[in-house]
Structures are given as C-alpha cells and as structure tokens.
C-alpha atoms as a PDB file:
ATOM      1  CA  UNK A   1       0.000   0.000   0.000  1.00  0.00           C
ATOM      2  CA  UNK A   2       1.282   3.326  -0.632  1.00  0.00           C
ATOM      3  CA  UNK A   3       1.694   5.887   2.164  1.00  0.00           C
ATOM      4  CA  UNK A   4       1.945   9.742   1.480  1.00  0.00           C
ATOM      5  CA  UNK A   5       5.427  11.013   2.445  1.00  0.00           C
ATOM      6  CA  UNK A   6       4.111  14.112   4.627  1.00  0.00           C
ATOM      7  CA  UNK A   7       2.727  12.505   7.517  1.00  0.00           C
ATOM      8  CA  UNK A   8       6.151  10.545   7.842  1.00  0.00           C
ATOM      9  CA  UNK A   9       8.239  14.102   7.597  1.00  0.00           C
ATOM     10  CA  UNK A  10       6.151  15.535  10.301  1.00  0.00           C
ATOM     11  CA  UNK A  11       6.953  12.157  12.853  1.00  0.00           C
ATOM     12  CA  UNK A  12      10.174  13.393  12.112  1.00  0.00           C
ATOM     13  CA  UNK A  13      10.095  17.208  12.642  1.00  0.00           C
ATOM     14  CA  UNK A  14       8.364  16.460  16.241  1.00  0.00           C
ATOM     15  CA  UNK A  15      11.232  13.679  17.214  1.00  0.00           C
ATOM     16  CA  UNK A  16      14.049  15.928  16.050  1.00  0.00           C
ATOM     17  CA  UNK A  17      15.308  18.602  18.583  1.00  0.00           C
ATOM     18  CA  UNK A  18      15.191  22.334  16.493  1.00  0.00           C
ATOM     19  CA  UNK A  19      18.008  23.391  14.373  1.00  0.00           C
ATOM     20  CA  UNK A  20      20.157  26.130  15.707  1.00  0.00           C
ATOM     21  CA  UNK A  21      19.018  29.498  15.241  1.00  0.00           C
ATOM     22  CA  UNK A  22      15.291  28.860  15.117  1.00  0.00           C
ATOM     23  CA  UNK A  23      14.573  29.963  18.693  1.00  0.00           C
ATOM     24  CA  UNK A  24      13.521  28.654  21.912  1.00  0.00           C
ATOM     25  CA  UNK A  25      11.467  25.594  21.950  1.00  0.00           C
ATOM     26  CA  UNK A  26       9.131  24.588  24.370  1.00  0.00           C
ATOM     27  CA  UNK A  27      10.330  21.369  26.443  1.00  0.00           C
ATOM     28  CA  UNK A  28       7.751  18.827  27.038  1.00  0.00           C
ATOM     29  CA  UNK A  29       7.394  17.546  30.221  1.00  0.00           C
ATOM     30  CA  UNK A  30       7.348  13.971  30.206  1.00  0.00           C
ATOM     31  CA  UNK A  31      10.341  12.594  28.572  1.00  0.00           C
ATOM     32  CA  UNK A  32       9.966  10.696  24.609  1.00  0.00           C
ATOM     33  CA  UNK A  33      11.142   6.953  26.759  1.00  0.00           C
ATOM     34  CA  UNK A  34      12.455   6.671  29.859  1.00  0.00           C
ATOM     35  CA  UNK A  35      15.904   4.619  30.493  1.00  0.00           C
ATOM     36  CA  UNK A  36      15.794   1.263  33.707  1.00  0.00           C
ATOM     37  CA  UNK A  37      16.298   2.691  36.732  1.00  0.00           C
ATOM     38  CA  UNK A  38      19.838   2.159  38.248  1.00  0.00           C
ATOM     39  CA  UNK A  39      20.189   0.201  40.993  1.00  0.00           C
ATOM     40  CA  UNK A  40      21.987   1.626  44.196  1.00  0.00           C
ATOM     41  CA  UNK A  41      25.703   0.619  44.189  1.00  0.00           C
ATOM     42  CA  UNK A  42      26.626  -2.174  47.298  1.00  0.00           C
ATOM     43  CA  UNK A  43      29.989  -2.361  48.366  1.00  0.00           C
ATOM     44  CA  UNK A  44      30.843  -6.116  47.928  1.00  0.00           C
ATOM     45  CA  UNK A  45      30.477  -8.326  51.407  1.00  0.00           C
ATOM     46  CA  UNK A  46      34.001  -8.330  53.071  1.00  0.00           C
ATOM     47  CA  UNK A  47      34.993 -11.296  52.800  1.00  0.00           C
ATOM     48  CA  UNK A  48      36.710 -13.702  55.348  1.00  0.00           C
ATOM     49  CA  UNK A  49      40.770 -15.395  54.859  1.00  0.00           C
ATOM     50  CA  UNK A  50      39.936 -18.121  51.669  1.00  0.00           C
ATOM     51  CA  UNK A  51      39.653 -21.910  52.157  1.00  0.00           C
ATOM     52  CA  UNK A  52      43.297 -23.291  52.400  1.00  0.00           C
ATOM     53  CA  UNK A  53      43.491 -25.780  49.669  1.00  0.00           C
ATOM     54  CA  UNK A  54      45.553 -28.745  50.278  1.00  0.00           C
ATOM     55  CA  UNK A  55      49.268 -29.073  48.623  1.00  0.00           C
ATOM     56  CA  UNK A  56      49.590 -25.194  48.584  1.00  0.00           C
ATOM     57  CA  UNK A  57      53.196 -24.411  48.974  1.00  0.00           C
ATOM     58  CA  UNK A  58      54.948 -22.824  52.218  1.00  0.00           C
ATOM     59  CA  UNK A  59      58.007 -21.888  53.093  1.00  0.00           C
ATOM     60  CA  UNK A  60      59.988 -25.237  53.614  1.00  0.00           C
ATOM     61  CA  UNK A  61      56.933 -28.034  53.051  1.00  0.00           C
ATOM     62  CA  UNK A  62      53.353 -27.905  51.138  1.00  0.00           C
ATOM     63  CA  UNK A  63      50.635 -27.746  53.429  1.00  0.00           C
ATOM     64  CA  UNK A  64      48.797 -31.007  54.583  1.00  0.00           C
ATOM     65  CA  UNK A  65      46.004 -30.962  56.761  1.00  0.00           C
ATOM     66  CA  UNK A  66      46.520 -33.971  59.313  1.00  0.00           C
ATOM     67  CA  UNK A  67      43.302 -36.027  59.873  1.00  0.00           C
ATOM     68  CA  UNK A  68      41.036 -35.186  63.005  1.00  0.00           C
ATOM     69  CA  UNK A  69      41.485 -38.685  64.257  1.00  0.00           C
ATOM     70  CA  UNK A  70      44.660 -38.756  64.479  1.00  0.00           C
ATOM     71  CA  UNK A  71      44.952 -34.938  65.710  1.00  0.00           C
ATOM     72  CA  UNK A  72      42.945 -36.143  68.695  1.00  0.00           C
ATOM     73  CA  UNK A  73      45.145 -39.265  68.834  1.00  0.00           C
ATOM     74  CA  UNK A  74      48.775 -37.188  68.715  1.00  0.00           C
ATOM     75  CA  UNK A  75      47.428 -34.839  71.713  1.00  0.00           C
ATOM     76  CA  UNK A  76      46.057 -37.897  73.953  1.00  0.00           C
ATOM     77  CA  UNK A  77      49.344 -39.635  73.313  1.00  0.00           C
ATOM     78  CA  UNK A  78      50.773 -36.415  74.599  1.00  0.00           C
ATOM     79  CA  UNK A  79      48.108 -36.296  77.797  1.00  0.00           C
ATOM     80  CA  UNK A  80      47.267 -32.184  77.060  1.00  0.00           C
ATOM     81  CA  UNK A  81      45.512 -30.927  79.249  1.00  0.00           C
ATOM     82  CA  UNK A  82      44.761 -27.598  81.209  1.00  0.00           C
ATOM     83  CA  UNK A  83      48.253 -27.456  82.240  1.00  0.00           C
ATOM     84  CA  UNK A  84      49.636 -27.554  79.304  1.00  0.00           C
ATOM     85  CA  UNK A  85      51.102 -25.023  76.542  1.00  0.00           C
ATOM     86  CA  UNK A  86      51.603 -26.513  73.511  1.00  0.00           C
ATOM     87  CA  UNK A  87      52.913 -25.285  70.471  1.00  0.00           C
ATOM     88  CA  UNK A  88      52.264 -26.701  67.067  1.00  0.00           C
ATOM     89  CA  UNK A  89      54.772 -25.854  64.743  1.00  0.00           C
ATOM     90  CA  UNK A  90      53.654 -25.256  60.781  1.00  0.00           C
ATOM     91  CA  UNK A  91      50.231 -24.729  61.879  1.00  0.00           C
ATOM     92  CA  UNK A  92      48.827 -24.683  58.967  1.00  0.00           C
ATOM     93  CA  UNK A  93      44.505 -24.251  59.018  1.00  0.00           C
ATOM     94  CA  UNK A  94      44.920 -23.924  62.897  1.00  0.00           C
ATOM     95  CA  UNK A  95      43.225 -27.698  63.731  1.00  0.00           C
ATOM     96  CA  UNK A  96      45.621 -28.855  66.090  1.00  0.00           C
ATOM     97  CA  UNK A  97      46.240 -25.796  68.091  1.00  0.00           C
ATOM     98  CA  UNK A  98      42.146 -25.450  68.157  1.00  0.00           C
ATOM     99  CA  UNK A  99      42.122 -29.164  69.097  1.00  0.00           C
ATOM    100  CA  UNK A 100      44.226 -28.588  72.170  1.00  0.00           C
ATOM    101  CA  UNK A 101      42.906 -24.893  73.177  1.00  0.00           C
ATOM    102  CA  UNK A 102      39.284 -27.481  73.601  1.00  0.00           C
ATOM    103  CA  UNK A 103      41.278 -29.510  75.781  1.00  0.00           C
ATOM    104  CA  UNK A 104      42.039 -26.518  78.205  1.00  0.00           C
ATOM    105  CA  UNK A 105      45.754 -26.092  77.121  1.00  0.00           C
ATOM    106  CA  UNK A 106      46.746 -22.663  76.223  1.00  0.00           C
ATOM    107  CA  UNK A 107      47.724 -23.353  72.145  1.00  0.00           C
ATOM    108  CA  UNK A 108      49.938 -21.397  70.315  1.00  0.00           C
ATOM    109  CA  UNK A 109      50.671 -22.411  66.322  1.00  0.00           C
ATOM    110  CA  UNK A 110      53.255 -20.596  64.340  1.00  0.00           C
ATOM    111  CA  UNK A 111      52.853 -20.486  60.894  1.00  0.00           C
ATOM    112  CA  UNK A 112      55.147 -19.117  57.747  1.00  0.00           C
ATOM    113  CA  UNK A 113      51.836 -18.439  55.623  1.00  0.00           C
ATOM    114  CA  UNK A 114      49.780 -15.107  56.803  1.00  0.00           C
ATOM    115  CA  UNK A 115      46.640 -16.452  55.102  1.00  0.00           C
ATOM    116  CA  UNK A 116      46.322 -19.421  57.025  1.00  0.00           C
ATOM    117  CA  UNK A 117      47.483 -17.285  60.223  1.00  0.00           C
ATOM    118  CA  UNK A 118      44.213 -15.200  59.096  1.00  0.00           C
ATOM    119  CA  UNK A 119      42.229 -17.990  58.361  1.00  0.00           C
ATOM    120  CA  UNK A 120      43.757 -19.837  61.647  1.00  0.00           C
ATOM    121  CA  UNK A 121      42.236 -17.092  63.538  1.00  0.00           C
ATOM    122  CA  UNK A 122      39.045 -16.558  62.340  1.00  0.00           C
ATOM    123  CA  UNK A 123      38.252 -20.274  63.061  1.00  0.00           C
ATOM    124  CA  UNK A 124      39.448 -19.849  66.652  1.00  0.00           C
ATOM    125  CA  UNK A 125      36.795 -17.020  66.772  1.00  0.00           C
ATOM    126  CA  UNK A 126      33.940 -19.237  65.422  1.00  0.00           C
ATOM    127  CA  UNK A 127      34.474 -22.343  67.396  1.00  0.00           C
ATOM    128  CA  UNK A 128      34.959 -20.201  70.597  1.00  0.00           C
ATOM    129  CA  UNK A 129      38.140 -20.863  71.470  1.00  0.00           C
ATOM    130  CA  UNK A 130      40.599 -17.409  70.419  1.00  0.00           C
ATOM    131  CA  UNK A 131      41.135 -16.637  74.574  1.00  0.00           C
ATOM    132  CA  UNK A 132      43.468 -19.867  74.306  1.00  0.00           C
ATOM    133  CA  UNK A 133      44.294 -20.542  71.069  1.00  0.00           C
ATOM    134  CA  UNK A 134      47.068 -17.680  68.922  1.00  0.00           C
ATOM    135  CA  UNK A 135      48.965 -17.967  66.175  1.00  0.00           C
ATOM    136  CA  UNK A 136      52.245 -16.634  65.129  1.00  0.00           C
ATOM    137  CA  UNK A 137      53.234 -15.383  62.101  1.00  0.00           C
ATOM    138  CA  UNK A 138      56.931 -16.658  61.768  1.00  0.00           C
ATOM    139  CA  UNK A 139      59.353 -18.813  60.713  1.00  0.00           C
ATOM    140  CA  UNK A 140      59.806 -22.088  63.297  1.00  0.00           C
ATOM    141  CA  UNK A 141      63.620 -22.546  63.048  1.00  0.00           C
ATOM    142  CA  UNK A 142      63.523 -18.374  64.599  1.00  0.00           C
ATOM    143  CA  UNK A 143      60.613 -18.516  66.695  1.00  0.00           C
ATOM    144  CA  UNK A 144      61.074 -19.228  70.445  1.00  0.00           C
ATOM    145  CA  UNK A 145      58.856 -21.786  71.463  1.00  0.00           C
ATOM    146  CA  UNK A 146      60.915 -22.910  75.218  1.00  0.00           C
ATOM    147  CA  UNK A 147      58.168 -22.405  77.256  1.00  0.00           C
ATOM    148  CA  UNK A 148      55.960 -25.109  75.748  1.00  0.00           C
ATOM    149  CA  UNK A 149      55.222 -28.316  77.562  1.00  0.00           C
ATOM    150  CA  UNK A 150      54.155 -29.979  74.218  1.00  0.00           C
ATOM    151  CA  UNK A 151      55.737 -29.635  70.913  1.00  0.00           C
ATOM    152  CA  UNK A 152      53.448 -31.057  68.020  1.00  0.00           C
ATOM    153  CA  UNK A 153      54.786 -31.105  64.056  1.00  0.00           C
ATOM    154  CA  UNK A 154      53.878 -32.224  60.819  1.00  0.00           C
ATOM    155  CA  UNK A 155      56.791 -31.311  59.339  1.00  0.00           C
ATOM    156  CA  UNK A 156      59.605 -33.721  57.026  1.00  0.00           C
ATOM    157  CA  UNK A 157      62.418 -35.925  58.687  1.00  0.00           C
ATOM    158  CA  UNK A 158      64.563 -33.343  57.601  1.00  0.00           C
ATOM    159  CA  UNK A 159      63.226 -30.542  59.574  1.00  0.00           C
ATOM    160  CA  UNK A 160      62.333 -32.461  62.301  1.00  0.00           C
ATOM    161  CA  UNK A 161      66.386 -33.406  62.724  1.00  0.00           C
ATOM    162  CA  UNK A 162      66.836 -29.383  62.208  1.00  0.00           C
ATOM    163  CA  UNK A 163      64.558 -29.122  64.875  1.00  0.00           C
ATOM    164  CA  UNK A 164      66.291 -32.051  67.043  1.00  0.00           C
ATOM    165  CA  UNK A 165      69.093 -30.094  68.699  1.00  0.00           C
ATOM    166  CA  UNK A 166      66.543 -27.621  70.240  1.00  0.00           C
ATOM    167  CA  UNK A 167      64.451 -30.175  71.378  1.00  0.00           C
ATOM    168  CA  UNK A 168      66.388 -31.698  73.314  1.00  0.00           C
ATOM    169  CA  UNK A 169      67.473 -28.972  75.404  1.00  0.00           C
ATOM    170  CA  UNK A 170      64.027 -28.200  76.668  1.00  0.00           C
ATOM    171  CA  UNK A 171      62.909 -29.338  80.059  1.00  0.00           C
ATOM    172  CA  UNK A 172      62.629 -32.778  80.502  1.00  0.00           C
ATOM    173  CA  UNK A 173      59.563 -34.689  80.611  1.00  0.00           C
ATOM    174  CA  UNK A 174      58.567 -32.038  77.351  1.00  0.00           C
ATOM    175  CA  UNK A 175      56.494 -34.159  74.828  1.00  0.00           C
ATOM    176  CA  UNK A 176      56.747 -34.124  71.242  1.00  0.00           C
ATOM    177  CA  UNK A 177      54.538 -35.773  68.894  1.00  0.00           C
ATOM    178  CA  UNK A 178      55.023 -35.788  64.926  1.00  0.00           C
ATOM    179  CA  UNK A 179      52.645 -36.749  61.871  1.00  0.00           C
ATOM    180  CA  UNK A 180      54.049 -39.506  59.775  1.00  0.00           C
ATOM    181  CA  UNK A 181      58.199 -38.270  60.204  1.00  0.00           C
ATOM    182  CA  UNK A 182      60.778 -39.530  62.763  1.00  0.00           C
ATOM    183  CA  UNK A 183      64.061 -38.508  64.584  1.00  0.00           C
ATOM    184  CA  UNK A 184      65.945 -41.077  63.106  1.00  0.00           C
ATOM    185  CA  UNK A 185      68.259 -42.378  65.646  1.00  0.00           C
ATOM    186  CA  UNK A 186      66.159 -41.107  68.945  1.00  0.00           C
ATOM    187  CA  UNK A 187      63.688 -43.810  69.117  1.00  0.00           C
ATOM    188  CA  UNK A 188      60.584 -42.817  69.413  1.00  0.00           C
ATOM    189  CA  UNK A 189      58.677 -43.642  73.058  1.00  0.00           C
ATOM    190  CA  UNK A 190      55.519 -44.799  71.715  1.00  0.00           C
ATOM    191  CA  UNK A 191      53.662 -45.242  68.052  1.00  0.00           C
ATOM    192  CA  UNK A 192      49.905 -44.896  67.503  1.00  0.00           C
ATOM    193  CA  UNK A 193      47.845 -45.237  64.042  1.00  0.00           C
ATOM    194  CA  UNK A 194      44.515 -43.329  63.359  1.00  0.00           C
ATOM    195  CA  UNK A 195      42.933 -43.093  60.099  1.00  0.00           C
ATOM    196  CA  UNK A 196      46.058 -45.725  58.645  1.00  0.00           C
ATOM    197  CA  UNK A 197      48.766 -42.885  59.077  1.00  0.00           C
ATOM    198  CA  UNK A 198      51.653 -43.014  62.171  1.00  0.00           C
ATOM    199  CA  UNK A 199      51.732 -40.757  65.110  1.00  0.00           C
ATOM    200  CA  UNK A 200      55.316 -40.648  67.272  1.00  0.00           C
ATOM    201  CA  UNK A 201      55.478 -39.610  70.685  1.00  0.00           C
ATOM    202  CA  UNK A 202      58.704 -38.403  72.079  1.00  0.00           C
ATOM    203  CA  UNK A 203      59.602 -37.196  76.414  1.00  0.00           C
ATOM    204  CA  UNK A 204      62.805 -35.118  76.389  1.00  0.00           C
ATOM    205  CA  UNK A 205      65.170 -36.943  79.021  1.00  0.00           C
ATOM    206  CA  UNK A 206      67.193 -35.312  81.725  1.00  0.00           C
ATOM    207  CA  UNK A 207      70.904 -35.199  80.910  1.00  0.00           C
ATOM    208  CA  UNK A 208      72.480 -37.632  83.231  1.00  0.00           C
ATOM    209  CA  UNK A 209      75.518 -39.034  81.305  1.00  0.00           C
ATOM    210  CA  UNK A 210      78.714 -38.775  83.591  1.00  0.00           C
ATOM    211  CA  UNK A 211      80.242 -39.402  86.748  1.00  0.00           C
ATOM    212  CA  UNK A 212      77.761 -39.080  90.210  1.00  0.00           C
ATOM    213  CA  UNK A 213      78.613 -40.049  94.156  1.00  0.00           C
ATOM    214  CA  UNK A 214      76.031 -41.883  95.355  1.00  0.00           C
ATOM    215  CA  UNK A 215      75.129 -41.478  98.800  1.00  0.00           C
ATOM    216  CA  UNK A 216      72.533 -43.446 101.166  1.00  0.00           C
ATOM    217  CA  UNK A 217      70.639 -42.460 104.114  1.00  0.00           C
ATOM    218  CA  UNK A 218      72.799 -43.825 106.928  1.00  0.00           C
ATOM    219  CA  UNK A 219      76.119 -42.760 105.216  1.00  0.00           C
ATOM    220  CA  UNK A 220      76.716 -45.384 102.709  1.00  0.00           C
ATOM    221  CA  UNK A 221      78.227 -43.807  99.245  1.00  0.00           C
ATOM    222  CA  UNK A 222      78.979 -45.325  96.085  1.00  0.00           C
ATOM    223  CA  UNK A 223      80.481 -44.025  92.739  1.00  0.00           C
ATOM    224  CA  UNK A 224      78.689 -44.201  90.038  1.00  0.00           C
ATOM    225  CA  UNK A 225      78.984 -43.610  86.139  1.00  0.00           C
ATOM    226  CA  UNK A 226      75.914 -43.312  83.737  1.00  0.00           C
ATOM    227  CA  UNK A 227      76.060 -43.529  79.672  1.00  0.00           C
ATOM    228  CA  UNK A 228      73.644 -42.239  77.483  1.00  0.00           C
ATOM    229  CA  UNK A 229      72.086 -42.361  74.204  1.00  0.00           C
ATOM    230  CA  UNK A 230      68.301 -39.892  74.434  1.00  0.00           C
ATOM    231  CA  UNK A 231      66.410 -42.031  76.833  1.00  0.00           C
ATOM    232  CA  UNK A 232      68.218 -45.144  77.004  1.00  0.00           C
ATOM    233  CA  UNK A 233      70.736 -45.268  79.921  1.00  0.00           C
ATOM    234  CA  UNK A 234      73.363 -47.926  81.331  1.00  0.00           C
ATOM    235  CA  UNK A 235      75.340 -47.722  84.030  1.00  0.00           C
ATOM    236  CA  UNK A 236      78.414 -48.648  86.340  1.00  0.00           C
ATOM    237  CA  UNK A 237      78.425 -48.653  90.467  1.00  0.00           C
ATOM    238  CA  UNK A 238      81.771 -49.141  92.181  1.00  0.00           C
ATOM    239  CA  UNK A 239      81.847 -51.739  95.076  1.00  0.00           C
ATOM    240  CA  UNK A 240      84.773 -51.818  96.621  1.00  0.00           C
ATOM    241  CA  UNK A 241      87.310 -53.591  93.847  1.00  0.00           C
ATOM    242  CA  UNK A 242      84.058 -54.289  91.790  1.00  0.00           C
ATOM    243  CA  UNK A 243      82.697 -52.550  89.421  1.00  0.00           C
ATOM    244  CA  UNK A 244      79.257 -53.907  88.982  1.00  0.00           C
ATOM    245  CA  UNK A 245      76.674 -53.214  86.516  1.00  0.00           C
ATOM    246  CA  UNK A 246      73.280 -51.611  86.984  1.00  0.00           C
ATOM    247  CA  UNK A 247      70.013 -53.149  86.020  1.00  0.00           C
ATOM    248  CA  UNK A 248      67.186 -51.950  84.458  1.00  0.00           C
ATOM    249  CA  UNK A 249      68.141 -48.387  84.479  1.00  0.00           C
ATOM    250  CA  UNK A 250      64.931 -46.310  83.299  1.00  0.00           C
ATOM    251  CA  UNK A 251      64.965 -42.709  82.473  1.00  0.00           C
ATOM    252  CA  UNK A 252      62.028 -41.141  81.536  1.00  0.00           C
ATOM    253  CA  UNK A 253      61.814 -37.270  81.405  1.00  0.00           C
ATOM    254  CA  UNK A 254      63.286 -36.410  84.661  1.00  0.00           C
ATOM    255  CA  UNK A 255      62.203 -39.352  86.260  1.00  0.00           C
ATOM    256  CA  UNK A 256      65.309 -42.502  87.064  1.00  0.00           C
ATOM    257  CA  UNK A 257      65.342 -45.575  88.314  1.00  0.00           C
ATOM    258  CA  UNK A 258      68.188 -48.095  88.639  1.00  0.00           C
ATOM    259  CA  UNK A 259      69.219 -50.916  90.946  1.00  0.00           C
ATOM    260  CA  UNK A 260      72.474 -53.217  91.860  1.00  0.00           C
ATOM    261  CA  UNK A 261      73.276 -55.914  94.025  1.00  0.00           C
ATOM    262  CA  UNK A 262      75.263 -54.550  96.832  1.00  0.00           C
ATOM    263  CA  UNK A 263      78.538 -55.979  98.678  1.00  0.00           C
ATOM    264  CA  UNK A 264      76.143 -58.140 101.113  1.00  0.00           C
ATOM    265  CA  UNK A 265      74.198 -59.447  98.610  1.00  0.00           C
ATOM    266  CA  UNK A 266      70.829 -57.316  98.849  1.00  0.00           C
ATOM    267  CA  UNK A 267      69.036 -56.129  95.901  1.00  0.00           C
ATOM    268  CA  UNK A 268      69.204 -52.237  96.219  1.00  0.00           C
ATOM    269  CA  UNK A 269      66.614 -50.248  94.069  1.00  0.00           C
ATOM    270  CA  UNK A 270      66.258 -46.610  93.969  1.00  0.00           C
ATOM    271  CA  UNK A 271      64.043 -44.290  92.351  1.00  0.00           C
ATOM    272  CA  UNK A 272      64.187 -40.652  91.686  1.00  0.00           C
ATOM    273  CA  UNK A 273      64.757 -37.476  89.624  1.00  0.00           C
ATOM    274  CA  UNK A 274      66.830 -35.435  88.193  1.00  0.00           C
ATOM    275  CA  UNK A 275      67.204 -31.601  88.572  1.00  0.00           C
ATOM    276  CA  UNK A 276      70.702 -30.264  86.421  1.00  0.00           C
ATOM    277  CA  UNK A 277      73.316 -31.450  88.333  1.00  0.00           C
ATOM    278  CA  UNK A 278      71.788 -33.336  91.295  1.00  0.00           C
ATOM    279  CA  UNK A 279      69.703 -36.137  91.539  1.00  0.00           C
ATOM    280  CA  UNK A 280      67.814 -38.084  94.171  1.00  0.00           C
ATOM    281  CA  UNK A 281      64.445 -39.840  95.665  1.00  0.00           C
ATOM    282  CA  UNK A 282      64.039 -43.139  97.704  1.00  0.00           C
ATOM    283  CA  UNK A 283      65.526 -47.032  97.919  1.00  0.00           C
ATOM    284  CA  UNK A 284      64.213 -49.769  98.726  1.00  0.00           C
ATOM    285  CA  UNK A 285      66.963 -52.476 100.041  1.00  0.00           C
ATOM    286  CA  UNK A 286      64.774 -55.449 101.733  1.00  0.00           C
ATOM    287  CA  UNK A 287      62.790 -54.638 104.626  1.00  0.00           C
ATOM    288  CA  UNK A 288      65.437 -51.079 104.665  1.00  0.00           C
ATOM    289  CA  UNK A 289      64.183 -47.999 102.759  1.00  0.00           C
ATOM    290  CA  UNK A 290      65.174 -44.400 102.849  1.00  0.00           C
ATOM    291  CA  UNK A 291      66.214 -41.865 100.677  1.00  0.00           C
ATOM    292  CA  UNK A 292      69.585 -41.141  98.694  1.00  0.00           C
ATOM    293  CA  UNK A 293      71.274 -38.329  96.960  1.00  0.00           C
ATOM    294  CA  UNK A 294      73.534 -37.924  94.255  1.00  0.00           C
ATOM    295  CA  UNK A 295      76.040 -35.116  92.864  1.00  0.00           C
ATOM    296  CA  UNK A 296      78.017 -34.621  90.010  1.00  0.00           C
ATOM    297  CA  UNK A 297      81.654 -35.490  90.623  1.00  0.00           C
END
C-alpha cells in the first residue's frame, strides 16, 4: 500500500530537537522513553581469609592438613591438658592448636603463611576458642617456642632433625609428637595409628651421662657412672674392687630408676629425679628404705 510522504516528515520534525538558530522551543514535560532505573551501588560483602586448599606451597613443606582422628590421637598420646602449653609448629589451618585450646591447654601455632594465620584465627573465633588458642606469624627454626610443655609437628624428617638439637634442650619430661616423620636415631617412646597414618610420641630426658657419688641415708656412698644415648641409659656402680653393673636403668623425662646388688648381697633399688646437676628420691633395700642423693663429681 502506498503511504503519502508528509505525515512521515512531520513524525520526524516532532522527534528531532530544532536546528540552531530557530529559537527557543518549548520542552515537554514527560520525557519521549524513559531509560531502567539504576540500581543503588553495594559495596561487595568483606569477605573472610579463603579456604586453604591442600598441597599449597609454604616456606619449607606444602601444606597437609593432618586427619582429626589422628589430631585427637597425637594430643592424647601427649596427655594435654589444662596445664599444658603446647605449640604446634607449621600450623597450617589452625586444627591442632584449636584441638588442644578445647582440651584446656593454652595453644599457640606458628605459621610461615599469613593467610592461614588469618584464616587460623578466624576459626578460633567461630568455634569459641581465640582466649586460648594464637597464632604466630613466623618462621619455626627463629621462633622461640621454650616455654611449651608440648611440641606437636607435621613437618619432614629433615626438619624435624633441624629441629632435634633444640628439642632436646628443653625441660625434661617435654612431649613431642610428629605426623608420619621420625628422629631417626632417637627412638621414638611410643607409636599410635589413626585413620592408617603413624603418630610418634617423644619425652625429652634429663641429661644424666657422667660421673655421680652416690650417697645413702645412713652414710653409705657409692660411685657411680651413667652412659647415654636420648632415653636409654646404662650404668656402672663401684663396690669396693668391683665394678658392677646396673640393672634396668629407666629414664624417663626427669624421672630414674636403677638398681644393683650390693657388697652383702641385697638387691638395692632406687628411684628418683633429676634436677641439672643433682639427683635423688628413695631405695628400697629389703625390709630397709630411705632416701639417697647424688652429685656430680
């Protein structure tokens, strides 16, 4: 069909705004089409540390997590308790130090990567616990970590033989308990399994190895010389022109206990503990007890 050409021009003319020159034109008030109205701007929801993904890389090992069985299993080997600081070195997503701030012990975990430090602490928050559980940004070969009473680590044989040295110097009866890697030579006190993965369970000895005088209640001494390799002790006693071996000598943390056959034939048995460079505690020789003492010579 055929449409005349003016009515189109004059659709045109009204949609057009006027050329320049021609003079004011009146505006109308409602607008041709109107555009979606914006929406108001949010600020995005602040968002909490991100989900720590297994395998992601630290400073000396990937991160793990260790299983919650045998979490629970590594701080029941090490009997934590209310008494108890423990420090969990690598940290990691916090679990173990939460674990043991549950079990009354004042936690601390110190750990190389500030996002799971962030995310460490955030879960402390939510499950209650941040008054006993904190976490330490740091490296664990630098951080000073003496005045724990447990030391627990997921770490490789390698570090954990880095780690060895310092160990061993802290006060005795100090437990340390590592995921899956050993000490090598220092023989572990006791080996659990949860979830088909090893726990170890070390107790820092005393330092005993060397010569002591032995003395008695009543006035009897004796010299006597100790060897040591970590907790495993032997031992000499002199009698006289004998030199006589000990039997089952025991060291456990501070805690000895050693026996001999004296000069008149009585099986003498003592038990005790060791503080630096004295020991003592009770004997038991037949129907006799009392205590005894002993000194480094």
């Amino acid at each position: 069909m055929y449409r005349c050409p003016c009515l189109a021009l004059a659709v045109l003319a009204l949609a057009l705004p006027a050329a320049a020159g021609s003079g004011p034109r009146q505006e109308s008030s409602q607008p041709l089409f109107r555009l979606p109205p914006t929406q108001e701007l949010q600020p995005p929801a602040k968002q909490g540390p991100s989900e720590p993904v297994p395998g992601q890389a630290g400073k000396d090992v990937i991160w793990l997590p260790t299983p919650e069985p045998l979490v629970e299993r590594m701080l029941t080997m090490a009997q934590v308790g209310p008494q108890d600081v423990v420090y969990d070195l690598g940290s990691g997503d916090g679990r173990t130090v939460i674990a043991a701030a549950k079990r009354g012990a004042q936690a601390v975990g110190v750990e190389y990567n500030p996002e799971l430090v962030a995310f460490s602490e955030r879960a402390a928050r939510v499950q209650g616990v941040a008054s006993k559980a904190r976490f330490v940004h740091g490296d664990i070969f630098e951080t000073d970590f003496s005045g724990a009473t447990v030391v627990t680590l997921y770490l490789l044989s390698t570090l954990n033989m880095r780690l060895r040295p310092t160990l061993l110097k802290m006060r005795p009866g100090t437990r340390v308990v590592s995921h899956a890697f050993t000490m090598e030579d220092w023989a572990p006190d006791e080996v659990s399994q949860a979830e088909y993965r090893s726990a170890y369970l070390w107790i820092v000895p005393a330092s005993v190895e060397g010569a002591w005088r032995l003395e008695l209640q009543g006035g009897t001494s004796y010299e006597l010389d100790l060897t040591q390799r970590f907790q495993k002790i032997e031992g000499t006693v002199v009698l006289g022109a004998v030199k006589a071996g000990l039997r089952e000598p025991f060291l456990r943390g501070s805690t000895i206990r050693f026996g001999f056959v004296d000069p008149a034939g009585a099986w003498l048995e003592l038990t005790g503990s060791v503080d630096g460079q004295r020991m003592g505690g009770t004997f038991q020789a037949g129907p006799k007890a009392g205590r005894w003492t002993a000194v480094r010579r």
